[in-house]
N, C-alpha and C. Protein backbone atom coordinates (compact mmCIF):
# COMPACT_ATOMS: atom_id res chain seq x y z
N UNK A 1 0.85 -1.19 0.00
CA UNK A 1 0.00 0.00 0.00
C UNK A 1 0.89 1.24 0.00
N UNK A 2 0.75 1.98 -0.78
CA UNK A 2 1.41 3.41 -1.10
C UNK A 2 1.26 4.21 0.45
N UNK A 3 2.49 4.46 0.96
CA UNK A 3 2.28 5.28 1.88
C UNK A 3 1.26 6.82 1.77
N UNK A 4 0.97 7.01 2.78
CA UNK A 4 -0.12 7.96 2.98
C UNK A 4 0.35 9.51 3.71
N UNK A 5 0.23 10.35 3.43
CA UNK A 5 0.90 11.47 3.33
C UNK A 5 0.02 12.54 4.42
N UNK A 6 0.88 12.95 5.21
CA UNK A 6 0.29 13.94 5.66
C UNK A 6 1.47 15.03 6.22
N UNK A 7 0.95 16.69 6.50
CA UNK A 7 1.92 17.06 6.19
C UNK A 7 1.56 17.78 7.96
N UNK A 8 2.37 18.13 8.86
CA UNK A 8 2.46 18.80 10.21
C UNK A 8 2.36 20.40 10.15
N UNK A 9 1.55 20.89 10.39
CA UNK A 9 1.53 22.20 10.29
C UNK A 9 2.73 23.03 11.61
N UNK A 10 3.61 22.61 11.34
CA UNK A 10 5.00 23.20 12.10
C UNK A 10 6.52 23.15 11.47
N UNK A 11 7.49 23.63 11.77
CA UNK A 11 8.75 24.17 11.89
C UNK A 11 9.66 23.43 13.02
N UNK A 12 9.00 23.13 13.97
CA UNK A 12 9.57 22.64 15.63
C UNK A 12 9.82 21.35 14.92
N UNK A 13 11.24 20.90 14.78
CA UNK A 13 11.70 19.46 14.85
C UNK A 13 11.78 18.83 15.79
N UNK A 14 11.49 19.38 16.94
CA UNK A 14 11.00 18.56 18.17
C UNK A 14 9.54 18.20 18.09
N UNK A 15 8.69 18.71 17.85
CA UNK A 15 7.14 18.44 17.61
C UNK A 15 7.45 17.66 16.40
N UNK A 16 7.80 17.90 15.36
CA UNK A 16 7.92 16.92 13.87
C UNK A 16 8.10 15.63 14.45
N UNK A 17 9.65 15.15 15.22
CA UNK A 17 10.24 14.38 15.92
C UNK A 17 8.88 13.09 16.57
N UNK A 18 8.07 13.73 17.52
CA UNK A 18 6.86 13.38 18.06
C UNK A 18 5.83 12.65 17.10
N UNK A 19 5.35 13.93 16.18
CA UNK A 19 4.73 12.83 14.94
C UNK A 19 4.94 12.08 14.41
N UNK A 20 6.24 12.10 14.21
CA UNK A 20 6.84 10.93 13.28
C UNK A 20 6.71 9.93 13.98
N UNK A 21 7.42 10.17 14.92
CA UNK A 21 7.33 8.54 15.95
C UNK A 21 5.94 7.39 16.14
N UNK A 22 5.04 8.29 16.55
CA UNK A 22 3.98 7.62 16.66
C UNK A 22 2.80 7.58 15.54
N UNK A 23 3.26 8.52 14.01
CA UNK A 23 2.45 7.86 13.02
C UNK A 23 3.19 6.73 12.04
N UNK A 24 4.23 7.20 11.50
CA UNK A 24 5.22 6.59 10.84
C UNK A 24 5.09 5.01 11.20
N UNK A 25 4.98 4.63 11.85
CA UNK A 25 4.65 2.67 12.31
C UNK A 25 3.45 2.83 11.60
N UNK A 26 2.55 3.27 11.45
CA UNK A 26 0.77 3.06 10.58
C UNK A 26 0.76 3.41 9.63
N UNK A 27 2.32 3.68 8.74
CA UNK A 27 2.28 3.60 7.31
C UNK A 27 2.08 4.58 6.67
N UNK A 28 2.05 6.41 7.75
CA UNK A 28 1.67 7.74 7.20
C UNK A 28 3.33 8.17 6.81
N UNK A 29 3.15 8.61 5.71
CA UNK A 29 4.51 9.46 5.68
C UNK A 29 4.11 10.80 6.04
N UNK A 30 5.40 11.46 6.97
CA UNK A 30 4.86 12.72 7.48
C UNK A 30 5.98 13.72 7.02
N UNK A 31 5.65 14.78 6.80
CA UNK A 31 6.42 16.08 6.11
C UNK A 31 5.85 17.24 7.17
N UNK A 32 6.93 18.05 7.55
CA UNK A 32 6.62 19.27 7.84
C UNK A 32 6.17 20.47 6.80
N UNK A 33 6.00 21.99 6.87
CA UNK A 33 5.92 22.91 6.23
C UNK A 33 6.53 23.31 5.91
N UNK A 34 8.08 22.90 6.57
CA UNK A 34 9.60 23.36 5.68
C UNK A 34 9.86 22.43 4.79
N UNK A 35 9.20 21.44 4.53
CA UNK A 35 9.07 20.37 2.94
C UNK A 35 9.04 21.39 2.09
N UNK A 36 8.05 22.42 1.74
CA UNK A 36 6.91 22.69 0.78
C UNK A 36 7.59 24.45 0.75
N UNK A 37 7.39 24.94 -0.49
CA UNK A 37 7.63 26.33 -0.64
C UNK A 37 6.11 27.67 -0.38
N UNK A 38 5.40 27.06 -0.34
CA UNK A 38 3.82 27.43 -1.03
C UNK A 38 3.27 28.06 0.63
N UNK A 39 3.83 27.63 1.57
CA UNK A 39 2.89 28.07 2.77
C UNK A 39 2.36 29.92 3.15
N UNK A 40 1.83 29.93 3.25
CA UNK A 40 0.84 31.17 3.64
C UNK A 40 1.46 31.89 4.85
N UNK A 41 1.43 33.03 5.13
CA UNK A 41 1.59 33.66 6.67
C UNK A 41 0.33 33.40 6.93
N UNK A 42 0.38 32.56 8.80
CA UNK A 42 -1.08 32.74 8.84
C UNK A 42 -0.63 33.37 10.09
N UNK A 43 -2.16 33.86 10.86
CA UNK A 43 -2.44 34.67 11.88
C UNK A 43 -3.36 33.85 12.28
N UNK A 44 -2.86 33.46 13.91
CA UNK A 44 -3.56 32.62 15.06
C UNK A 44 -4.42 33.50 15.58
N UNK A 45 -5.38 34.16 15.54
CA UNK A 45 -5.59 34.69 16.13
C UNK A 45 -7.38 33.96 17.01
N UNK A 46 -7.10 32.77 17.18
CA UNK A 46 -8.32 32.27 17.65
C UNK A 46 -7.99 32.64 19.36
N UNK A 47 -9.18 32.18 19.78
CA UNK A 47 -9.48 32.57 21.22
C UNK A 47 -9.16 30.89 22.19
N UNK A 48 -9.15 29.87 21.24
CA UNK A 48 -8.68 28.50 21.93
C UNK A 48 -7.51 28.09 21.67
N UNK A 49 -7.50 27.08 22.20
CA UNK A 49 -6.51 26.06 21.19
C UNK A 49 -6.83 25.50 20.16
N UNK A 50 -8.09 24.99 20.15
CA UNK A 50 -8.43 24.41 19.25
C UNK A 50 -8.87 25.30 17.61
N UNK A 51 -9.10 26.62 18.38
CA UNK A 51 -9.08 27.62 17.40
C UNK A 51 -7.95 27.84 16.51
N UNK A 52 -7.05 27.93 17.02
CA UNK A 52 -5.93 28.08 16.42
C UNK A 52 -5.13 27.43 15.66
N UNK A 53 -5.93 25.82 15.89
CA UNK A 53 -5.11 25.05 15.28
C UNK A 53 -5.79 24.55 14.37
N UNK A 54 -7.13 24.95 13.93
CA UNK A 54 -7.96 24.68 12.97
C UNK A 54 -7.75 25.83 12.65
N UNK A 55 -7.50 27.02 12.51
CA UNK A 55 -7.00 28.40 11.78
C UNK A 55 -5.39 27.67 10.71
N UNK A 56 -4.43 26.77 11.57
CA UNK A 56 -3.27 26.58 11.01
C UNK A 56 -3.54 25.58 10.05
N UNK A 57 -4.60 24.48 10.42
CA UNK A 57 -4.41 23.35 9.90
C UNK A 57 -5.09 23.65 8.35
N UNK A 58 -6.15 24.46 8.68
CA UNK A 58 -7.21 24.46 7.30
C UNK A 58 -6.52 25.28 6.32
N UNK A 59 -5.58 26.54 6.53
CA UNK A 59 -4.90 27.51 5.82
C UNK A 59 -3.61 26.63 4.73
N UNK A 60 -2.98 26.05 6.11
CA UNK A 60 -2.09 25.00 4.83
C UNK A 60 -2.44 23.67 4.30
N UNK A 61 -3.84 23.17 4.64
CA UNK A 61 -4.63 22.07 3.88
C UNK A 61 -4.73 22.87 2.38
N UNK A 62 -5.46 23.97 2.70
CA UNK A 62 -6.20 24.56 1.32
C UNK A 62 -4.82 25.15 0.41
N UNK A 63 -3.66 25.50 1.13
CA UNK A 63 -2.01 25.89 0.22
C UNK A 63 -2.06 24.26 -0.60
N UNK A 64 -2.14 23.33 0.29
CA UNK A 64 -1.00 22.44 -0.22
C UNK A 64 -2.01 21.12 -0.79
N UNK A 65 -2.90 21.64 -0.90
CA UNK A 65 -4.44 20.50 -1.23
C UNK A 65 -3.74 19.04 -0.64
N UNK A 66 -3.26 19.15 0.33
CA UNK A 66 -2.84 17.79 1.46
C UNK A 66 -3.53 17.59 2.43
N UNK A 67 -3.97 16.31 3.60
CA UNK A 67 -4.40 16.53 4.63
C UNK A 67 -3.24 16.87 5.63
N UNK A 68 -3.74 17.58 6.54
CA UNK A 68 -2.83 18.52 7.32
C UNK A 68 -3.28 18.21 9.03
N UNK A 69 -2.01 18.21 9.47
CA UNK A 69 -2.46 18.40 11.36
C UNK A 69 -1.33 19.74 12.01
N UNK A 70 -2.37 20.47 12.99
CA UNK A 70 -1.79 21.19 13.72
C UNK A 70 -2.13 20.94 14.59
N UNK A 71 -1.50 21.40 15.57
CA UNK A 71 -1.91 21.02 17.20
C UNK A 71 -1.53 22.48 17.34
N UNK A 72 -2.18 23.10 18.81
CA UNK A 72 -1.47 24.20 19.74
C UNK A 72 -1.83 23.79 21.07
N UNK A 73 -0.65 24.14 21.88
CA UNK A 73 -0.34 23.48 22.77
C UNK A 73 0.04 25.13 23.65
N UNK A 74 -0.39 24.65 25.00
CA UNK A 74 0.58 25.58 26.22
C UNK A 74 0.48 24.93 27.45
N UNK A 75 1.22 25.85 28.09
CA UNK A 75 0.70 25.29 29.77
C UNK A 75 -0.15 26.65 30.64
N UNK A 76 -0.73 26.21 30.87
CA UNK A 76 -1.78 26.84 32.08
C UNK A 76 -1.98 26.93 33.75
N UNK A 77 -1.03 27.47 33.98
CA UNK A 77 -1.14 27.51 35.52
C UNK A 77 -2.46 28.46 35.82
N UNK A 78 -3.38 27.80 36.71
CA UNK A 78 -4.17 28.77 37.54
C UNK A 78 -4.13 29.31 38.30
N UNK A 79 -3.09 29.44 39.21
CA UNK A 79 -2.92 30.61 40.42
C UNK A 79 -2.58 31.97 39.57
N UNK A 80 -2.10 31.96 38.11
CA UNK A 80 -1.45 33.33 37.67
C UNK A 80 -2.56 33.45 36.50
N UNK A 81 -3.94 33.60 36.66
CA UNK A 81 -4.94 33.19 35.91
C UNK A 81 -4.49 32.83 34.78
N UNK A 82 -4.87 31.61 35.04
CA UNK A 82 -4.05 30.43 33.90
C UNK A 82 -3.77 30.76 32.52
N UNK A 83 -2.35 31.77 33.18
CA UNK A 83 -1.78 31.93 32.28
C UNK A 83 -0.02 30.94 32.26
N UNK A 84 0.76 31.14 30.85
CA UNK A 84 0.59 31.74 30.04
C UNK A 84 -0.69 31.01 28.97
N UNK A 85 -0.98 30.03 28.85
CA UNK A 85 -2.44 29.92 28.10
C UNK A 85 -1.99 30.16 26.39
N UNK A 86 -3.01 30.41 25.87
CA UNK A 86 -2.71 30.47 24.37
C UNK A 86 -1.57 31.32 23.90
N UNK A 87 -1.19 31.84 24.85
CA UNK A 87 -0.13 33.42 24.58
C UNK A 87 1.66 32.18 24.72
N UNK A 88 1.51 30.56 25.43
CA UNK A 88 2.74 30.03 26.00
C UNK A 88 3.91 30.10 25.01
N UNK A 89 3.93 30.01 23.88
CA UNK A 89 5.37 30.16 22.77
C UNK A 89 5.62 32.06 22.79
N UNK A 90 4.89 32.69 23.06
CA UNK A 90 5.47 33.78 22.93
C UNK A 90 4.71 35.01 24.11
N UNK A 91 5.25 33.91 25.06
CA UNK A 91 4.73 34.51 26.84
C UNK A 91 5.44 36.20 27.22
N UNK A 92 6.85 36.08 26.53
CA UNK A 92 7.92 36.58 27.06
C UNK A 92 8.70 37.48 25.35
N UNK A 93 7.70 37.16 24.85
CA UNK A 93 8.42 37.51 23.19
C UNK A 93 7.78 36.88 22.43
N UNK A 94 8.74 36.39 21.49
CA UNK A 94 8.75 35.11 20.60
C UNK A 94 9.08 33.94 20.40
N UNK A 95 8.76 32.78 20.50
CA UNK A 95 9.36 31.89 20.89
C UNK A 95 10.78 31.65 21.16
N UNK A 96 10.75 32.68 22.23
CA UNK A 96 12.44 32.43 23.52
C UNK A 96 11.82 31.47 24.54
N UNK A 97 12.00 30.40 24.60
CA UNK A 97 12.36 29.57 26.02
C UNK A 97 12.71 30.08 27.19
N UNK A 98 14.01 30.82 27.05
CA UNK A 98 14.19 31.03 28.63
C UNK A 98 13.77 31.96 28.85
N UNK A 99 13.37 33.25 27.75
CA UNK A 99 13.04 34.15 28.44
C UNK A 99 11.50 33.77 28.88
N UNK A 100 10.71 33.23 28.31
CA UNK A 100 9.00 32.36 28.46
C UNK A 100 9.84 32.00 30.12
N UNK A 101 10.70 31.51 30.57
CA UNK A 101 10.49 30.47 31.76
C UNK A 101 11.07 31.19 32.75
N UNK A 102 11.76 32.30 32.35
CA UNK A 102 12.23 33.54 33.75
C UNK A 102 11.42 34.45 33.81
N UNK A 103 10.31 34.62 33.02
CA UNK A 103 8.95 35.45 32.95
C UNK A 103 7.61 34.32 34.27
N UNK A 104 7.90 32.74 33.63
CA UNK A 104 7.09 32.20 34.39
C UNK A 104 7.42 32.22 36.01
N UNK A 105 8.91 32.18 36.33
CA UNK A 105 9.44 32.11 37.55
C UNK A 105 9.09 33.32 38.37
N UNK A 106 9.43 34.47 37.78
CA UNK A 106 9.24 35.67 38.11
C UNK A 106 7.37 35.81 38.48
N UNK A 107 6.37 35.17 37.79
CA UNK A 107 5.44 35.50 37.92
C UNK A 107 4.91 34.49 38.82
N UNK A 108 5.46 33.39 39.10
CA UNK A 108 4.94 32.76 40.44
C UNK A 108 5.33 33.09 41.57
N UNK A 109 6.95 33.46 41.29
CA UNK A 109 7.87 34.45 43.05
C UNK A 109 7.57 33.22 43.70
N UNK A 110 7.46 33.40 44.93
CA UNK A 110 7.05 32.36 45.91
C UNK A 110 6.38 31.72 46.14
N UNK A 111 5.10 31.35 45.51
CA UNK A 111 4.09 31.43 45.27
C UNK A 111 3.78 29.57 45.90
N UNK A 112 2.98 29.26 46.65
CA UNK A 112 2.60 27.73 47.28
C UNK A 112 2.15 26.98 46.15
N UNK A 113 1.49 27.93 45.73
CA UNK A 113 0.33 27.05 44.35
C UNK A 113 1.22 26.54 42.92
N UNK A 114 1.90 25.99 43.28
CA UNK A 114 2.55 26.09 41.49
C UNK A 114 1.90 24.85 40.72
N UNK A 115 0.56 24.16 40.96
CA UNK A 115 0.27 23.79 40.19
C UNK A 115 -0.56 24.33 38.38
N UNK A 116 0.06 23.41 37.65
CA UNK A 116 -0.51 23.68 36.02
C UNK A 116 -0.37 21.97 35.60
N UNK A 117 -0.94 22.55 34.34
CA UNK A 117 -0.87 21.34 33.31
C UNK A 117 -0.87 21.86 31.59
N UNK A 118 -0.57 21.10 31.07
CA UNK A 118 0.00 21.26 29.53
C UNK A 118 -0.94 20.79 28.89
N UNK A 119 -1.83 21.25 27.96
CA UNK A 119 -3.34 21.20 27.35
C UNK A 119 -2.44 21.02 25.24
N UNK A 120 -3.23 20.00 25.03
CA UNK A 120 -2.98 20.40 23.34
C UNK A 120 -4.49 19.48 22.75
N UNK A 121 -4.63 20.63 21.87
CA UNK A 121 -5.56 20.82 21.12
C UNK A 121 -4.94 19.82 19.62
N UNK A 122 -5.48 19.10 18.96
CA UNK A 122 -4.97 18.33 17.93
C UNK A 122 -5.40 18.32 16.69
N UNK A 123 -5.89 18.76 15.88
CA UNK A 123 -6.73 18.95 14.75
C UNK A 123 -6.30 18.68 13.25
N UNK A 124 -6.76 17.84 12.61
CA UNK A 124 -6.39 17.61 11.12
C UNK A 124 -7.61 17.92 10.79
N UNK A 125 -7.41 18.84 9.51
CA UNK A 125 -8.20 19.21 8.22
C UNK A 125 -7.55 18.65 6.56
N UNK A 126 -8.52 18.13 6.24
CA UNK A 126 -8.36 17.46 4.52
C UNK A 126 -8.83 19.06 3.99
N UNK A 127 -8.36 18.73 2.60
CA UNK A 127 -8.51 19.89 2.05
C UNK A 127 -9.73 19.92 1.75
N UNK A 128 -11.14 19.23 1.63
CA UNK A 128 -12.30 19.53 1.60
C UNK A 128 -13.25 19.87 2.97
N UNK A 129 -12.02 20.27 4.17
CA UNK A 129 -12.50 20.95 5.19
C UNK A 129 -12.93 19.83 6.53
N UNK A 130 -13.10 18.29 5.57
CA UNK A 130 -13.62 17.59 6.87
C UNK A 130 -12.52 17.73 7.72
N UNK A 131 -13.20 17.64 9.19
CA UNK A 131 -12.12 17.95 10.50
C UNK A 131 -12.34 16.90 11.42
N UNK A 132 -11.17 16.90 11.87
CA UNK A 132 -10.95 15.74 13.05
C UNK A 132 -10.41 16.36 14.67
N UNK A 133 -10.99 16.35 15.68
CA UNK A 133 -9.93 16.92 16.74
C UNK A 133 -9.80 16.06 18.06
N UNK A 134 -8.56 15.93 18.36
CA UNK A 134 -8.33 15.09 19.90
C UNK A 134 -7.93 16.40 20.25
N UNK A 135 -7.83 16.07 22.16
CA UNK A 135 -6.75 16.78 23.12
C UNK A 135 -6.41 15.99 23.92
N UNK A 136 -5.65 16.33 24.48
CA UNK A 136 -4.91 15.81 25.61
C UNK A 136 -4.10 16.61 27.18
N UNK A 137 -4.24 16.17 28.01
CA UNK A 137 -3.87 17.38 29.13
C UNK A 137 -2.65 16.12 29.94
N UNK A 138 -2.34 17.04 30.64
CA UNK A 138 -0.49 16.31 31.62
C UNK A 138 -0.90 17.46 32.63
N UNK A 139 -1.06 16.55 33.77
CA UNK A 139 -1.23 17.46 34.83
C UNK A 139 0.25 17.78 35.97
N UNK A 140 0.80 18.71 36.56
CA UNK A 140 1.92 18.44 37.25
C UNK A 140 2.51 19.49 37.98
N UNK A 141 3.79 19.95 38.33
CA UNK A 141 3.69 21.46 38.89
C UNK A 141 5.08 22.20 38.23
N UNK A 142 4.77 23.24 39.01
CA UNK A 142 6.50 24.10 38.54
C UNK A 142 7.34 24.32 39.25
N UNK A 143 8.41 23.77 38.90
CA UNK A 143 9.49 23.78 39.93
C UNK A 143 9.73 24.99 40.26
N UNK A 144 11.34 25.24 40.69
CA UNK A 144 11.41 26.58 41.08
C UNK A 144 13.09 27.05 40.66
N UNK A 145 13.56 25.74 39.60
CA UNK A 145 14.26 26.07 39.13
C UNK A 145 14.39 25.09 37.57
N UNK A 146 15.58 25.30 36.88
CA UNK A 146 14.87 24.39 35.09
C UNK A 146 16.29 23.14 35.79
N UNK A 147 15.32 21.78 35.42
CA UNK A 147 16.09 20.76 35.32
C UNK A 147 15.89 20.15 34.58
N UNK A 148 16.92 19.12 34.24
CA UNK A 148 17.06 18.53 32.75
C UNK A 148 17.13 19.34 31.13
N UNK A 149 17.56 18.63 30.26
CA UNK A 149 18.04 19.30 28.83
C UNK A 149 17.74 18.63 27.93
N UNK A 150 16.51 17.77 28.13
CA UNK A 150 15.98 17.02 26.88
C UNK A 150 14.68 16.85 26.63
N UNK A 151 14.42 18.43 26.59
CA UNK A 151 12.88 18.76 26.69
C UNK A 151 12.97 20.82 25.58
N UNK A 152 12.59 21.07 25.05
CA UNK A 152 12.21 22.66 25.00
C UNK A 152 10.98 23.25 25.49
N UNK A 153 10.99 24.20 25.47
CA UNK A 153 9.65 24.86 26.18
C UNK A 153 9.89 25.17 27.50
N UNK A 154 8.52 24.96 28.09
CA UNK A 154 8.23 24.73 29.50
C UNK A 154 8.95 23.60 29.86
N UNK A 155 9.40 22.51 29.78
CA UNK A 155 9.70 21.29 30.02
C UNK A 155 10.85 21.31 31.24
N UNK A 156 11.42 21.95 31.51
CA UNK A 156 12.38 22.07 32.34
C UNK A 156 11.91 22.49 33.70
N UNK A 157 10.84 23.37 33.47
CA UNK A 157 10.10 23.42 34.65
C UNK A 157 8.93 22.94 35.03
N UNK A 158 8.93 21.87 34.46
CA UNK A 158 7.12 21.35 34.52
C UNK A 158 7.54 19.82 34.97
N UNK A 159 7.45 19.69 36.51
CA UNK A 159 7.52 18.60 37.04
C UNK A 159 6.05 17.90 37.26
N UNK A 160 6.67 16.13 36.67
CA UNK A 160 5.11 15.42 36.64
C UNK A 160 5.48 14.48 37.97
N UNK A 161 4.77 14.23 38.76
CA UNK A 161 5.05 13.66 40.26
C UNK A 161 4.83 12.46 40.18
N UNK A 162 3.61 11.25 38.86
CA UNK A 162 3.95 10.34 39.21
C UNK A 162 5.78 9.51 38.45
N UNK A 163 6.22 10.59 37.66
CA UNK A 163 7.54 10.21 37.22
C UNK A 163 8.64 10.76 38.20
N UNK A 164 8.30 11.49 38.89
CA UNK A 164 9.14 11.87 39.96
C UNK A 164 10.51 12.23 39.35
N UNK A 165 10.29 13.54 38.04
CA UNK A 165 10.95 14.46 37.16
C UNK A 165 10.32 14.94 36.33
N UNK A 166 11.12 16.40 36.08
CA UNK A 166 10.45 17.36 34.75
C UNK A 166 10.41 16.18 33.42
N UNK A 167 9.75 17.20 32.44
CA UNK A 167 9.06 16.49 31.05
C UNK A 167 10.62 16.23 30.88
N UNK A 168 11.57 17.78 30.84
CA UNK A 168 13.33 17.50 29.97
C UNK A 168 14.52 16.87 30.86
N UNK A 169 13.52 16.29 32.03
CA UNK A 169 14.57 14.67 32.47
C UNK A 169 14.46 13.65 32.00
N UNK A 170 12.94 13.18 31.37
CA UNK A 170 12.78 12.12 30.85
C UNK A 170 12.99 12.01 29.55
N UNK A 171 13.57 10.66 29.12
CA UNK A 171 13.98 10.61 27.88
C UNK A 171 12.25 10.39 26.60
N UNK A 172 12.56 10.60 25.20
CA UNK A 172 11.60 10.45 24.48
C UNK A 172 10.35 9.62 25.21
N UNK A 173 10.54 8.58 25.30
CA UNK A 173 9.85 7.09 25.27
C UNK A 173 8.90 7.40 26.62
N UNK A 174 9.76 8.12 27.44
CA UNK A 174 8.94 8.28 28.92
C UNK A 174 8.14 9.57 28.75
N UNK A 175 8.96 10.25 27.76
CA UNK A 175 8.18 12.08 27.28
C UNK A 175 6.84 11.51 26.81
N UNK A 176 6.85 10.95 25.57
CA UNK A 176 5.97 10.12 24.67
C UNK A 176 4.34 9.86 25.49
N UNK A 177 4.69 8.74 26.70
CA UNK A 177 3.85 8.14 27.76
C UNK A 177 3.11 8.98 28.36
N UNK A 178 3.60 9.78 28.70
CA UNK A 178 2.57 10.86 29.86
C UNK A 178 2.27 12.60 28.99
N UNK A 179 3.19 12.58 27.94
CA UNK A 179 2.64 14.49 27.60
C UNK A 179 1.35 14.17 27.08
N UNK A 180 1.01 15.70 27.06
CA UNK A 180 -0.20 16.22 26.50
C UNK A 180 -0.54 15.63 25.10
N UNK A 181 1.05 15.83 24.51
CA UNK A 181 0.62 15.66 22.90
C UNK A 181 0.88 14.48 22.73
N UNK A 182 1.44 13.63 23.55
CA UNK A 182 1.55 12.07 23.59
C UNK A 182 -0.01 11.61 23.50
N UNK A 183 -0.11 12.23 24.46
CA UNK A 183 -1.85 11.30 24.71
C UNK A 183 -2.88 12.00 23.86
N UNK A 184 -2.70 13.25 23.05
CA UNK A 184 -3.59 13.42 22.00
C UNK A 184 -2.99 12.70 21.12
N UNK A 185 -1.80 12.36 20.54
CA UNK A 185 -1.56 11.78 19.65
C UNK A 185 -1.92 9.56 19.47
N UNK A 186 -1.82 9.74 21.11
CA UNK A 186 -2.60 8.21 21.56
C UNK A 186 -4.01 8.50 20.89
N UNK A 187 -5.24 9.13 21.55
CA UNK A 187 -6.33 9.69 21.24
C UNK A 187 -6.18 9.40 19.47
N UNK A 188 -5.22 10.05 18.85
CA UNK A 188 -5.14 10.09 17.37
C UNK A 188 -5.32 9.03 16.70
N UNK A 189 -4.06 8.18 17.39
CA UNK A 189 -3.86 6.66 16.91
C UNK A 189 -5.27 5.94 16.55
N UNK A 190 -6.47 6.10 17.83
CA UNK A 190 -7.40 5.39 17.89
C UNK A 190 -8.43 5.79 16.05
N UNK A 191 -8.26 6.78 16.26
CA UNK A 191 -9.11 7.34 15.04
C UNK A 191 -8.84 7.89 14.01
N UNK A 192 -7.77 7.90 13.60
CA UNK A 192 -7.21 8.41 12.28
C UNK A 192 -7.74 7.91 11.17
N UNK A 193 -7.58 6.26 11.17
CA UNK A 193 -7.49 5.57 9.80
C UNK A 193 -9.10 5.85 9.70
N UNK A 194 -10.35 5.70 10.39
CA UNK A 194 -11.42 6.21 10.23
C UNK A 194 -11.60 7.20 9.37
N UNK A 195 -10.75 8.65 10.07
CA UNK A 195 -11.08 9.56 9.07
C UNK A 195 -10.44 9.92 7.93
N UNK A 196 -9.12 8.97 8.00
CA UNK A 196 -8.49 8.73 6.73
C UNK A 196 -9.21 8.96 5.48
């Protein structure tokens, strides 16, 4: 059977990395948007996650007449009204990491409550618009300083307690098991070839 094509509405070879892993065994070949010359500027400007990622997914379905998945993803602490929230890649700027995670430190200070969790929204659009969406959530807290180096993002400070370490202590396989986009992408597994 001719492999089956779908293309990631991202740039992040760490997120690419993720898809691949867990579609690539079911026979999808997967391409990012740095494959392709044709992509669009788009503007997120939805009010969800899920908004946003049906804003990304449908814009470069209809560029690249491919079926397409975007996800948007953040973390949400509620003591700092759960923020940073849809704003998390560019909390502090633009997607800077550390400055996103000395903005988050700074805005908890001392703070007892450091619980959050990491929310992703999952969405593929075919180019005739039919849509598909999982999510997935990782519940856990924030440290109070970044450990481990095999994670970007939040990951350094986003300790999960039943692994007893941040997301960027654990290696892929254990990342994979418990994130957000692990378990939307589990969620995925179940129903893809359906809407294949």
């Amino acid at each position: 059977m001719a492999d089956k094509e779908i293309v990631i509405a991202t740039g992040n070879k760490n997120k690419l990395r993720e898809f691949k892993e867990m579609l690539e065994p079911m026979g999808y070949t997967v391409k990012s948007i740095k494959d392709f010359d044709n992509i669009p500027d788009i503007v997120e400007d939805g009010k969800t996650f899920e908004e946003n990622a049906t804003i990304k997914a449908t814009a470069v379905a209809k560029a690249l007449n491919l079926p397409v998945f975007a996800d948007d993803s953040g973390l949400i602490v509620p003591s700092i009204n759960n923020e940073p929230g849809i704003y998390s890649a560019r909390y502090a700027g633009d997607h800077d990491d550390d400055a996103n995670n000395a903005k988050l430190l700074k805005r908890l200070g001392h703070s007892d409550d450091r619980n959050a969790y990491f929310h992703t929204s999952l969405v593929g659009v075919k180019p005739d618009g039919e849509k598909i969406h999982v999510s997935g959530v990782v519940s856990g807290e924030i440290t109070t300083e970044e450990h481990g180096d095999n994670g970007f993002g939040y990951d350094p400070l986003f300790y999960v307690p039943s692994m007893h370490k941040t997301m960027a202590e654990m290696t892929d396989d254990e990342k994979n098991s418990v994130s957000h986009r692990g378990r939307a992408l589990e969620k995925l597994k179940t129903v893809i070839n359906d809407w294949w």
